[in-house]
C-alpha atoms as a PDB file:
ATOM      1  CA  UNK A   1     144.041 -13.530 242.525  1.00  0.00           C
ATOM      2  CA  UNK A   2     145.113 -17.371 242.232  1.00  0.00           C
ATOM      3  CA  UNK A   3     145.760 -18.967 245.129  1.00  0.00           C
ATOM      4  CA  UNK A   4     147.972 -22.620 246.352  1.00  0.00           C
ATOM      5  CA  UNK A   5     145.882 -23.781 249.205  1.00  0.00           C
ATOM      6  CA  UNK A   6     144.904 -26.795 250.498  1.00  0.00           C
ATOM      7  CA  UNK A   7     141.221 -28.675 249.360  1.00  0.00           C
ATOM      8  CA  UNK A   8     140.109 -31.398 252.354  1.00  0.00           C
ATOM      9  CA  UNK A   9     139.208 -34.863 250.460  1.00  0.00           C
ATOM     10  CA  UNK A  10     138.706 -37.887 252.341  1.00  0.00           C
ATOM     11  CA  UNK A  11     136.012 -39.718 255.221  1.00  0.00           C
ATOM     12  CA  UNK A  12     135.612 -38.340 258.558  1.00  0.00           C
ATOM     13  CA  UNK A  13     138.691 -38.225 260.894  1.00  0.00           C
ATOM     14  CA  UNK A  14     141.383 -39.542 257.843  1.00  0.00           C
ATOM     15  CA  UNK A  15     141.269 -36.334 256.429  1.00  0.00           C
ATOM     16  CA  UNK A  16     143.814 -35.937 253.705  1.00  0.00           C
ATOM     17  CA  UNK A  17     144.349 -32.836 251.550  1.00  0.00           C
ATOM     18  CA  UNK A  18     145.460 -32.119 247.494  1.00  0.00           C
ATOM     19  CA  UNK A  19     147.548 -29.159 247.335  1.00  0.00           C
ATOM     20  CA  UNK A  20     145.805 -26.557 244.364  1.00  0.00           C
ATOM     21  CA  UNK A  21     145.860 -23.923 242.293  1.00  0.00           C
ATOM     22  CA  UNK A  22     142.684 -21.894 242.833  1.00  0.00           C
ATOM     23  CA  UNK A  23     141.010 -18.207 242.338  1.00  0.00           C
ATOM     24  CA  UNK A  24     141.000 -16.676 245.644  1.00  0.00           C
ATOM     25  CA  UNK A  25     137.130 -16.009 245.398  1.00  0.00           C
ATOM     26  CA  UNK A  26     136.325 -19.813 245.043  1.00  0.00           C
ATOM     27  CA  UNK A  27     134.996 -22.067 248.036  1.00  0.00           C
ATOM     28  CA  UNK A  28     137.119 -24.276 249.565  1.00  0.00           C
ATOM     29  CA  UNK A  29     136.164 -27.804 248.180  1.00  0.00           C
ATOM     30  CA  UNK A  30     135.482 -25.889 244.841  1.00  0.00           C
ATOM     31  CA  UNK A  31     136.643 -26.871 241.406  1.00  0.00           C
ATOM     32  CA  UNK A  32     140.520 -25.767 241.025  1.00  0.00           C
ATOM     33  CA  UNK A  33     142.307 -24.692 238.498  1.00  0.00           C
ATOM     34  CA  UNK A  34     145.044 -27.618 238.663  1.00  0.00           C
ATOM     35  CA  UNK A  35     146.125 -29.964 241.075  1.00  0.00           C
ATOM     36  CA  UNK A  36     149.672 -29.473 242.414  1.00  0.00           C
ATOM     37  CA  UNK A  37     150.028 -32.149 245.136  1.00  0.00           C
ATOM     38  CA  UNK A  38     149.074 -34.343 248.090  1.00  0.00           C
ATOM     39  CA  UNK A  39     149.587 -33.814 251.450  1.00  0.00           C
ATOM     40  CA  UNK A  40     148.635 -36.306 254.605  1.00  0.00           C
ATOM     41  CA  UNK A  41     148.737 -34.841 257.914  1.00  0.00           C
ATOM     42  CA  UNK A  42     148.153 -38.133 259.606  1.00  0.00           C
ATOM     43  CA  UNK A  43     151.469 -39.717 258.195  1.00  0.00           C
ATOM     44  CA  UNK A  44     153.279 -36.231 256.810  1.00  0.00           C
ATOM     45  CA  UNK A  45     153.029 -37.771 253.364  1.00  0.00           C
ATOM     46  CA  UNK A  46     153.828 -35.162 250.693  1.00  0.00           C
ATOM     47  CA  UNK A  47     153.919 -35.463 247.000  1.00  0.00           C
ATOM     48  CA  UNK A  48     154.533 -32.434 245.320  1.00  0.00           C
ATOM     49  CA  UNK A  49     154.902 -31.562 241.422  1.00  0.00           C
ATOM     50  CA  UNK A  50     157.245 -29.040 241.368  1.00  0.00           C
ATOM     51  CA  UNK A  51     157.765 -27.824 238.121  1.00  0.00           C
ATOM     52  CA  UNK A  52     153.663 -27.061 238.322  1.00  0.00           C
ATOM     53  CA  UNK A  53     154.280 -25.165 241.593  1.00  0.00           C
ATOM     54  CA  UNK A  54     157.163 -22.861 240.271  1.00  0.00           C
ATOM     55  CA  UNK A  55     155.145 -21.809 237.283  1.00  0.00           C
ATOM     56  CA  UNK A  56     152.168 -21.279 239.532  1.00  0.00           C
ATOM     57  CA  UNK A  57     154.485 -18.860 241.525  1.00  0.00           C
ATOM     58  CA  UNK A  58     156.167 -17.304 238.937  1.00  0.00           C
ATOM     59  CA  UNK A  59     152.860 -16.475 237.574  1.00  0.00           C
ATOM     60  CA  UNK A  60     152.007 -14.319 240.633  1.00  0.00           C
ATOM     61  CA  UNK A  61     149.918 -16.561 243.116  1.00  0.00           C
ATOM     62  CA  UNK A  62     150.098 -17.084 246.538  1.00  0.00           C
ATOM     63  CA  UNK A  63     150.138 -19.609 249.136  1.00  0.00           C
ATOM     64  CA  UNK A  64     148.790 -19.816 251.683  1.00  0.00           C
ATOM     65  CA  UNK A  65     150.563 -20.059 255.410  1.00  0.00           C
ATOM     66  CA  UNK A  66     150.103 -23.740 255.921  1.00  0.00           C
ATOM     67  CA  UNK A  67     151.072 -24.461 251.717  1.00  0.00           C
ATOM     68  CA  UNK A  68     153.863 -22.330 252.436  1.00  0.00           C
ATOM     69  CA  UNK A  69     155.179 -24.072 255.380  1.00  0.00           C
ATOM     70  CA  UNK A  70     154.657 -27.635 253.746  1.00  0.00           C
ATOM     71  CA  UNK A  71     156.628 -26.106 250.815  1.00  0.00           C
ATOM     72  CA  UNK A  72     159.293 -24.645 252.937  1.00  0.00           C
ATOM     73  CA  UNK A  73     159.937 -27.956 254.451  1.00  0.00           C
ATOM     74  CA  UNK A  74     159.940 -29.802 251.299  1.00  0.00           C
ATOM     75  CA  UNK A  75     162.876 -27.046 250.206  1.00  0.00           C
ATOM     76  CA  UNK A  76     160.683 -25.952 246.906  1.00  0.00           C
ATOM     77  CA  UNK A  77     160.811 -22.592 249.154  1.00  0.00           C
ATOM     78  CA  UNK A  78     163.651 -20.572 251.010  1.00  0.00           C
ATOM     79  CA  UNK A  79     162.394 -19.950 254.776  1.00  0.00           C
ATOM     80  CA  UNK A  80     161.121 -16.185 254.939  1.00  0.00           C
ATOM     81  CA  UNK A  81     163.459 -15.875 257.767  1.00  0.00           C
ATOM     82  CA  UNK A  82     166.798 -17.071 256.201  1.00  0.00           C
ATOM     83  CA  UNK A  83     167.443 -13.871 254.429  1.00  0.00           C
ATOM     84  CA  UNK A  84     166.319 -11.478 256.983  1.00  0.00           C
ATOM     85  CA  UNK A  85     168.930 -12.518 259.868  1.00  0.00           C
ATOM     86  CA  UNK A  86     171.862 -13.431 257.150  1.00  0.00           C
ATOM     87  CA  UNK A  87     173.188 -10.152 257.383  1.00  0.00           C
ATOM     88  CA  UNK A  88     173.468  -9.392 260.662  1.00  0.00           C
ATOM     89  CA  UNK A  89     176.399  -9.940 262.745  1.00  0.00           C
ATOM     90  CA  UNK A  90     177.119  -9.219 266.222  1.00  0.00           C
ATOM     91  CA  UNK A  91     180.092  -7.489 267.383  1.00  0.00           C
END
């Protein structure tokens, strides 16, 4: 199974990460399958190529919870919780 997770790059304590395509089964600073972005938890920098990530997903991978939540705040993704609580109404 491919998955979009996040490969650690960088020196000691300025940790930055590239957002990738990989096989599920690979470690984590292993060779990827293609590079999708940049992300920079010390500033919230986050460079995305989204056209790669949308083919990635329609192609069946996954992402992982944190790729998922940098995605869903960069709006490539709808918030799992958006459609769950649009329905209901109180009365």
């Amino acid at each position: 199974m491919i998955k979009l997770r996040l490969k650690r790059y960088g020196k000691k304590r300025e940790v930055s990460y590239r957002i990738v395509a990989m096989d599920a089964r690979v470690r984590r600073d292993g060779r990827p399958l293609e590079e999708l972005g940049f992300y920079n938890p010390r500033t919230d920098e986050v460079r995305l190529s989204v056209p790669a990530i949308m083919k990635r997903l329609e192609q069946g991978a996954q992402p992982t919870d944190t790729v998922r939540r940098i995605l869903e705040r960069a709006e490539v993704l709808k918030p799992a919780y958006v459609g769950a609580t649009a329905g209901a109404t109180k009365e």
